[in-house]
Protein backbone atom coordinates (compact mmCIF):
# COMPACT_ATOMS: atom_id res chain seq x y z
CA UNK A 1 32.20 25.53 80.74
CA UNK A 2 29.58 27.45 78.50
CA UNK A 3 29.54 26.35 75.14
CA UNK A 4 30.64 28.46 72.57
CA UNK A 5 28.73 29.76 69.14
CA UNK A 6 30.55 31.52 66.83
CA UNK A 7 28.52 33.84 64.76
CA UNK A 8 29.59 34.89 61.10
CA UNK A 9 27.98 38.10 59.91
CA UNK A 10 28.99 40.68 58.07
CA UNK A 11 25.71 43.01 59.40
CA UNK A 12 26.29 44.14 63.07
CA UNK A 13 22.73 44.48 63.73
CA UNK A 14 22.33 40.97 63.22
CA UNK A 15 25.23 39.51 65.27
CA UNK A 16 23.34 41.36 67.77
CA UNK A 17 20.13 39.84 67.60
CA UNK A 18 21.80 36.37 67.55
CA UNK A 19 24.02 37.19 70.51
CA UNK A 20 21.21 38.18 72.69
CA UNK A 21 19.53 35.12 71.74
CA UNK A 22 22.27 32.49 72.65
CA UNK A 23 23.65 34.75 75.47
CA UNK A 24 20.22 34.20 76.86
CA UNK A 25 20.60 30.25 76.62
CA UNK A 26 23.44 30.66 78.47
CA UNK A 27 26.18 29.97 75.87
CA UNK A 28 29.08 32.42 74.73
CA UNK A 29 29.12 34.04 71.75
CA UNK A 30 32.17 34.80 69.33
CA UNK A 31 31.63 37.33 66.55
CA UNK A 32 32.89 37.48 62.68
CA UNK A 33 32.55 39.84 60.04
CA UNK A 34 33.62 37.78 57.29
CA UNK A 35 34.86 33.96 55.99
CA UNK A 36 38.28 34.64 56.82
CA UNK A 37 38.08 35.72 60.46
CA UNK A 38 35.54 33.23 60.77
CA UNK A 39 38.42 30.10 59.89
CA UNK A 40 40.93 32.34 62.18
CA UNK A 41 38.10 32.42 65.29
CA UNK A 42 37.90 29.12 64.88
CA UNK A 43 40.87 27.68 65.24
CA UNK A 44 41.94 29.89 68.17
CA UNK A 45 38.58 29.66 70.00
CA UNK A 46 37.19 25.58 69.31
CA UNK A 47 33.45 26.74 68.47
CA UNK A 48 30.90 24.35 69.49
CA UNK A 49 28.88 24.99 66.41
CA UNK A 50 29.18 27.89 63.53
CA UNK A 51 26.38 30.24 62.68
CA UNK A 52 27.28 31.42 58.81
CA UNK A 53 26.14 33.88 56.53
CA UNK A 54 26.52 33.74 52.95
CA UNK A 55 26.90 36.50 51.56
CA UNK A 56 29.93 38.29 52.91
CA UNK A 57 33.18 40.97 52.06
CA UNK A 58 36.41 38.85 51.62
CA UNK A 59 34.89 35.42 51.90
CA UNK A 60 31.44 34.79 51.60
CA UNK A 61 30.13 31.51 53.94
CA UNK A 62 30.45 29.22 51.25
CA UNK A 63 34.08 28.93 50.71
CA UNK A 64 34.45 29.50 54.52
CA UNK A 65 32.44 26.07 54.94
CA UNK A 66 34.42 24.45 52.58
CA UNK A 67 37.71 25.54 54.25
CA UNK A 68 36.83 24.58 57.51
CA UNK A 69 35.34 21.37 56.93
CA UNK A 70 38.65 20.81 54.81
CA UNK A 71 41.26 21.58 57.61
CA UNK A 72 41.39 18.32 60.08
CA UNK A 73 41.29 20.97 62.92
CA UNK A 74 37.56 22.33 62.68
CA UNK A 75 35.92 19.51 60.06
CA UNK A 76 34.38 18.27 63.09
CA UNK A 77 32.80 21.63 64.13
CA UNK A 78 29.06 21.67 62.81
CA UNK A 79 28.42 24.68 60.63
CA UNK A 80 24.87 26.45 60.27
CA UNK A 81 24.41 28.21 56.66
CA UNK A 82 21.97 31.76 57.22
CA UNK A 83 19.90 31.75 54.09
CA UNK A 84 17.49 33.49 52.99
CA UNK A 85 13.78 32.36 51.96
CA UNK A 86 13.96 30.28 48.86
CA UNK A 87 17.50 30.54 47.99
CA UNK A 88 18.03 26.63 46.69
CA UNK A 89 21.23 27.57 45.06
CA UNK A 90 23.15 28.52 47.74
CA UNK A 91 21.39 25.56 49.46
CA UNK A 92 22.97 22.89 47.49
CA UNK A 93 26.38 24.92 47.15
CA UNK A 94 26.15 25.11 51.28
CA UNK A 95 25.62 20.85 51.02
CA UNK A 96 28.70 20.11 49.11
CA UNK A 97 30.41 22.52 50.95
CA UNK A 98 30.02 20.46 54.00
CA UNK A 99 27.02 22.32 55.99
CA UNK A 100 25.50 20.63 58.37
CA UNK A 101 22.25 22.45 58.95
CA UNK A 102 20.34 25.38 57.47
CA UNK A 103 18.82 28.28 58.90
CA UNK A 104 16.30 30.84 56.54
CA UNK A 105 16.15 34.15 57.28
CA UNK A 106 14.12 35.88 59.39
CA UNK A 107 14.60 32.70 61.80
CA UNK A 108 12.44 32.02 64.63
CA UNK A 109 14.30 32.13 68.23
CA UNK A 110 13.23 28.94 69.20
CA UNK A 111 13.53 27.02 66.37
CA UNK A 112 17.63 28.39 65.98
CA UNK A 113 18.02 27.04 69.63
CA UNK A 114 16.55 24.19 69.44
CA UNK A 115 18.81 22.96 65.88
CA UNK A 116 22.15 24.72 67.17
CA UNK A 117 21.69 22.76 70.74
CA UNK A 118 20.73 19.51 68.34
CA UNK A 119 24.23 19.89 66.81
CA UNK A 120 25.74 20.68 70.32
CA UNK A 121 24.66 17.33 71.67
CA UNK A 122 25.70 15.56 68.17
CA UNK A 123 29.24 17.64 68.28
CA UNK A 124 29.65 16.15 72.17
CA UNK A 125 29.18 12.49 70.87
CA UNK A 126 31.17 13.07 68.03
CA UNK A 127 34.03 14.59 70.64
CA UNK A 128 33.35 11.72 72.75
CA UNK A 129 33.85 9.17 70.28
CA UNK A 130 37.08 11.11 68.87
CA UNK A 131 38.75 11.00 72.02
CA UNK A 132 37.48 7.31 73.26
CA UNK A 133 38.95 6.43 70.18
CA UNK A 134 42.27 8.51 70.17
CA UNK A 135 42.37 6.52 74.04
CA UNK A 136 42.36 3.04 72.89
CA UNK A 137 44.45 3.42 70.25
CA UNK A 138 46.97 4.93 72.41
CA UNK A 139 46.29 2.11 74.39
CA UNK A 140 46.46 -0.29 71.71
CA UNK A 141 50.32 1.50 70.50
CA UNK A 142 51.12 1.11 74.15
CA UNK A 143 50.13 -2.17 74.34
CA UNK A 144 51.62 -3.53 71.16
CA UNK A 145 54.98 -1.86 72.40
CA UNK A 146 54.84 -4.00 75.38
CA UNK A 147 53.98 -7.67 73.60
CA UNK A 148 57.09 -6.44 70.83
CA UNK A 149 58.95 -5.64 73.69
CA UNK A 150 58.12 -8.82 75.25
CA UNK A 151 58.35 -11.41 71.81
CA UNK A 152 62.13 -9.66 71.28
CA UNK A 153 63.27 -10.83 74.74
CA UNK A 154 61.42 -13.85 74.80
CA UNK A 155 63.33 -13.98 70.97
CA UNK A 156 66.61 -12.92 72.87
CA UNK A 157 66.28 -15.70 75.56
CA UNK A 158 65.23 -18.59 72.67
CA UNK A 159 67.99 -17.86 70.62
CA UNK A 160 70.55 -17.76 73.67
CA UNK A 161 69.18 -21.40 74.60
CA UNK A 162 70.28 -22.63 71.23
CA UNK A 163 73.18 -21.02 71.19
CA UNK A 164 74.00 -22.69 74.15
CA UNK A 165 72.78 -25.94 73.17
CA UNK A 166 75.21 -25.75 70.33
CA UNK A 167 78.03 -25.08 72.46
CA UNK A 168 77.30 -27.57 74.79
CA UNK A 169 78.05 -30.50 72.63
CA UNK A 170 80.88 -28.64 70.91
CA UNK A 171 82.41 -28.99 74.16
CA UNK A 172 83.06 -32.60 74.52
CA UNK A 173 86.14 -32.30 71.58
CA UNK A 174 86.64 -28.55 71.88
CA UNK A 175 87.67 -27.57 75.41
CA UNK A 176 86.83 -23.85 74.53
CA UNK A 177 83.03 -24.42 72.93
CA UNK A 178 84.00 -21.35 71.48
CA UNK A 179 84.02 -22.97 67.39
CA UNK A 180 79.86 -23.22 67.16
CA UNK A 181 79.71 -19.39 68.04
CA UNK A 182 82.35 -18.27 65.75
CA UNK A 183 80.65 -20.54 63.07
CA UNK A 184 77.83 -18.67 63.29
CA UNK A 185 78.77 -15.62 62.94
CA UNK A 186 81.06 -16.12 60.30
CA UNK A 187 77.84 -17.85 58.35
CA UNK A 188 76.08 -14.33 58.80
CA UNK A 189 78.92 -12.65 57.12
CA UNK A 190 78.55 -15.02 54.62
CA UNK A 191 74.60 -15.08 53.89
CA UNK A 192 74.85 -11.04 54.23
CA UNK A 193 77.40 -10.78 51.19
CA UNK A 194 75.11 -12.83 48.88
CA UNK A 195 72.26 -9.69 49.59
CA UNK A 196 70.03 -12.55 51.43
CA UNK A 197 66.94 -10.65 53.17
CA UNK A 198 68.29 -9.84 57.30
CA UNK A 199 65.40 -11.93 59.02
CA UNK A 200 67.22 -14.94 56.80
CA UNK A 201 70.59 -14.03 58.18
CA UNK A 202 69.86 -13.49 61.56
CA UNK A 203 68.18 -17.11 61.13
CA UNK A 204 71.61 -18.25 59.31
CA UNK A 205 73.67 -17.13 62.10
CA UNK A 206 71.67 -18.76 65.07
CA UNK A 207 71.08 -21.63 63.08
CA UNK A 208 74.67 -22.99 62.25
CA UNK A 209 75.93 -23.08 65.46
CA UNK A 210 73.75 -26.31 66.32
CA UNK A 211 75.75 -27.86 63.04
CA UNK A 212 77.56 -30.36 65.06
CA UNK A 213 74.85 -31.08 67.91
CA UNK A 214 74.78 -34.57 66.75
CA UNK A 215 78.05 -35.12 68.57
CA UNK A 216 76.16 -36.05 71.30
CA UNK A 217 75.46 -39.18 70.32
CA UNK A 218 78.77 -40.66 69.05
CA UNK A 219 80.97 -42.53 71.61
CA UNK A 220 83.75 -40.39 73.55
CA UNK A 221 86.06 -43.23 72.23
CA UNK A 222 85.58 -42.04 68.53
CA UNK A 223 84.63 -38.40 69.51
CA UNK A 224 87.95 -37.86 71.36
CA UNK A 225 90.40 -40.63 69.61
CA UNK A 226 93.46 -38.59 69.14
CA UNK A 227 94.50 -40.68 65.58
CA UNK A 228 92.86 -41.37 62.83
CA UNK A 229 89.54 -43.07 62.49
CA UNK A 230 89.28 -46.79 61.33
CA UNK A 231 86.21 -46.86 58.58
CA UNK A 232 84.53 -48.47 60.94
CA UNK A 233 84.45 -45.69 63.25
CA UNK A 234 83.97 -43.14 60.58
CA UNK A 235 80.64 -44.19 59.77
CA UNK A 236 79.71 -44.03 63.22
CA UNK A 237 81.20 -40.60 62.99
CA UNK A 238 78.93 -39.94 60.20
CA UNK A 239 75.98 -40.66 61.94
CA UNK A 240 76.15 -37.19 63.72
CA UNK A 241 74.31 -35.69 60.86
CA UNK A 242 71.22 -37.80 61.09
CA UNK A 243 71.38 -37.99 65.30
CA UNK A 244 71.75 -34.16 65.11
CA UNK A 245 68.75 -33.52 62.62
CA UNK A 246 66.61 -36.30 64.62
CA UNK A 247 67.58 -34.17 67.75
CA UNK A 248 66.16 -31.11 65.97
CA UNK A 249 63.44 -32.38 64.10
CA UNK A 250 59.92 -31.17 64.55
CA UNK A 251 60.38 -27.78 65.56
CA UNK A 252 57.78 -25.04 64.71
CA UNK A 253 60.32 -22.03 64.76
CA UNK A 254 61.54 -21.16 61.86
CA UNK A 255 65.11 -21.09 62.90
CA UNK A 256 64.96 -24.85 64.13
CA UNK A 257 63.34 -26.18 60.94
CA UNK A 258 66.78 -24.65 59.61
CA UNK A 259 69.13 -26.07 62.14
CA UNK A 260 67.79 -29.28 61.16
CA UNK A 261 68.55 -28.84 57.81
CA UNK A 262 72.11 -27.84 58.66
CA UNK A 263 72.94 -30.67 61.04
CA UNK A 264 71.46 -32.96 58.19
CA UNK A 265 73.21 -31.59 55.03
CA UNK A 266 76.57 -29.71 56.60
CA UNK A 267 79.00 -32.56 55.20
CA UNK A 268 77.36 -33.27 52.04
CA UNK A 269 79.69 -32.01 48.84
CA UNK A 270 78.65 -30.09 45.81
CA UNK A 271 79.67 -33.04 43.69
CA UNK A 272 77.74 -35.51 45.63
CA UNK A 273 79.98 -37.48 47.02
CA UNK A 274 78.97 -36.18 50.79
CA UNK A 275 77.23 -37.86 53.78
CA UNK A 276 74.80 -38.88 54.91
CA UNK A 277 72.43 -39.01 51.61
CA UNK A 278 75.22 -37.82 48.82
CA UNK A 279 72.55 -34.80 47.88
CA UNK A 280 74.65 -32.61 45.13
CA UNK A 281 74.82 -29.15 44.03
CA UNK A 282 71.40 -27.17 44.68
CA UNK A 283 70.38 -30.50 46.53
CA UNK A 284 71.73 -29.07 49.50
CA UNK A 285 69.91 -26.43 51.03
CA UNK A 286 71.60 -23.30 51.10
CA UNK A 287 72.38 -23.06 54.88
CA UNK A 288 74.01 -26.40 54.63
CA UNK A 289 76.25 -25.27 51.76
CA UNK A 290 77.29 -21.97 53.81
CA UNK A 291 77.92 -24.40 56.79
CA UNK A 292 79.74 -26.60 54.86
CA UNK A 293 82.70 -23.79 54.15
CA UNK A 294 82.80 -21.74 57.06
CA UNK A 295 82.75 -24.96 59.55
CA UNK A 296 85.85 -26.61 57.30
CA UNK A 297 87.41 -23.52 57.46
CA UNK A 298 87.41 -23.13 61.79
CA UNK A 299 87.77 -26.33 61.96
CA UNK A 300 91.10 -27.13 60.17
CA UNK A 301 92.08 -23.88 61.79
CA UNK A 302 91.58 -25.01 65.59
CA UNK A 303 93.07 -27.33 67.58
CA UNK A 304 91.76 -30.57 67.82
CA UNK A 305 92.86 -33.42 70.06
CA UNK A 306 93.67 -35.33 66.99
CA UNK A 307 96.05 -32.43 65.38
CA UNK A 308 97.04 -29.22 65.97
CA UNK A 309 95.25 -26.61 64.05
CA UNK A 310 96.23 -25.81 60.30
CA UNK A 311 98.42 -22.74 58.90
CA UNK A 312 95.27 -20.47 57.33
CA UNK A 313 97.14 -20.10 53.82
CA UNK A 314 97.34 -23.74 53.95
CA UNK A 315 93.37 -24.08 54.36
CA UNK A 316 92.26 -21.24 51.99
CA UNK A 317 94.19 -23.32 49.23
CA UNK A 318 92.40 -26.67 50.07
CA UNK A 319 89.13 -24.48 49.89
CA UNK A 320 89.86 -23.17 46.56
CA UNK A 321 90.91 -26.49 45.11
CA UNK A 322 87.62 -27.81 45.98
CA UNK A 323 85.49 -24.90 44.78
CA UNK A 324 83.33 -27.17 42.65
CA UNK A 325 83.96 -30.47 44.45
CA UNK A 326 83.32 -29.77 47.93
CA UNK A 327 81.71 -26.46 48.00
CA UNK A 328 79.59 -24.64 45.60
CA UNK A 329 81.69 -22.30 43.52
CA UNK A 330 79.70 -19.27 44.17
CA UNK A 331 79.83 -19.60 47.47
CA UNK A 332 82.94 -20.02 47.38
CA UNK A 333 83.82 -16.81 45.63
CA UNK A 334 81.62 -14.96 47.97
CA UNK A 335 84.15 -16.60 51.09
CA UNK A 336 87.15 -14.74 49.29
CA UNK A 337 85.20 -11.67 48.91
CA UNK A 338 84.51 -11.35 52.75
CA UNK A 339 87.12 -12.94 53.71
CA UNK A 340 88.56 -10.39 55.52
CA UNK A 341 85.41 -9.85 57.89
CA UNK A 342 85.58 -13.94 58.76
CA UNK A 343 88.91 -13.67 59.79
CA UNK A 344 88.39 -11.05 62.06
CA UNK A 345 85.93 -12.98 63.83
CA UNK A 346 88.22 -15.74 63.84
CA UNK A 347 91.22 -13.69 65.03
CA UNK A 348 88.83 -11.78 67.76
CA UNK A 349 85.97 -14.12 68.52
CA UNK A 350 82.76 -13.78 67.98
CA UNK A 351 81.24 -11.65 69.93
């Protein structure tokens, strides 16, 4: 492909002489009488380099410059102010117009050649470089895509393992497993309705589910005793909390730092008088305080092999009687206030 040299000039006689002169170096020429045309040739023809006049009808070269090296679609194309002998004015206006070269009239053949071919080779690098660049950051875009792509599956598969984790201790005294996943979302519904940030509730909800994965440690004659526990056998009981947060404990993601806090803290009370460390109020960290509702809640509505489950009227009173006591009295307020989502997901599932 020949490169291309658009020439600016309002004076036929001397587009003519500059034609034959690049037309002999074996380039094409394009032809303007004016600033305007010249920005409208450009565009539509992608000059390798500009030849410019300055004084013109319509638009002389120096506000044609500065257009052009203005619009993000020919800044890159070198432009080469005609001047004539002495004119430093229109020099300097050329320079912070954004010429790159300057050419004094009457110019010598060779020496135009040889400084519009010097910009050709500098306009190819530059081209070069544009497009290697444009390339890898494509690649780079495409690349990221994949590894996001890639760290939300991975994300998707991590958060299905502890989902599963948490339902595979709820199973040994709830013959569905269904409780931990219900618990969890019902804890999103929550932590949503008190405006927390989403990455925090989506941690919420996959955290609570593992409340209760302490379980696994406490005999299947306590676990599964259909009466009521001796004291004896409640403080064994208790010790689910600290087995389930020494199950959990050490873990770099952040939603496993938070499940331990939630096996730890989910039976501790707003007044203090909870297990296993009797933290109080803001004590307990706020995951453990959501826990702490919705898993008394699902609980004392399910069946459980030591009673059948508990009218919901029955429950929401014994929740609002210990707004205060048991559970922090915001939080409480918030319950009521979604209520109606978290019984949906109890009625349906969580799905």
């Amino acid at each position: 492909m020949k490169p291309k040299v658009l020439v600016v000039d309002d004076e036929g006689v001397n587009r003519e002489l500059v034609r034959l002169v690049f037309e002999g170096a074996g380039c094409e020429v394009i032809e303007a009488e004016n600033g305007l045309e010249a920005i409208e040739k450009a565009k539509k023809h992608k000059p390798d380099v500009i030849l410019m006049d300055i004084i013109m009808p319509i638009m002389n070269g120096i506000e044609a410059c500065r257009r052009l090296k203005s619009d993000p679609e020919t800044f890159n194309i070198p432009v080469v102010m005609v001047t004539a002998l002495g004119d430093l004015g229109h020099k300097l206006e050329g320079l912070n117009a954004g010429a790159d070269e300057f050419i004094t009239k009457p110019f010598d053949k060779n020496e135009i050649l040889l400084r519009v071919q010097n910009l050709m080779k500098l306009k190819r690098y530059s081209d070069l470089l544009r497009d290697y660049s444009s390339l890898l950051e494509n690649e780079v875009e495409e690349r990221t895509k994949e590894l996001r792509e890639a760290y939300r599956k991975l994300d998707e598969a991590y958060f299905e393992l502890i989902q599963r984790l948490g339902r595979a201790a709820e199973y040994r005294d709830d013959e569905t497993g269904e409780h931990t996943r219900r618990v969890g979302k019902m804890c999103g519904v929550l932590a949503r309705a008190l405006d927390l940030d989403e990455e925090t509730v989506r941690h919420i909800e996959y955290a609570t589910p593992m409340h209760d994965i302490g379980k696994i440690g406490v005999p299947d004659r306590i676990l599964l005793k259909p009466g009521k526990l001796t004291p004896e056998e409640f403080e064994i009981m208790k010790r689910h909390t600290i087995i389930g947060a020494d199950i959990l404990k050490g873990g770099e993601h952040p939603v496993m730092r938070m499940a331990e806090a939630v096996a730890l803290t989910h039976h501790e009370r707003w007044d203090g008088k909870g297990y296993p460390y009797g933290l109080k109020e803001e004590e307990i960290p706020l995951e453990g305080r959501i826990c702490s509702i919705v898993d008394f809640f699902d609980a004392c509505t399910s069946d459980r092999i030591y009673r059948p489950a508990m009218d919901v009227d029955r429950v929401l009173k014994m929740i609002k009687e210990e707004r205060g006591k048991a559970f922090d009295p915001k939080l409480v307020d918030v319950f009521f206030d979604c209520f109606d989502e978290i019984y949906k997901i109890k009625k349906e599932g969580a799905k």
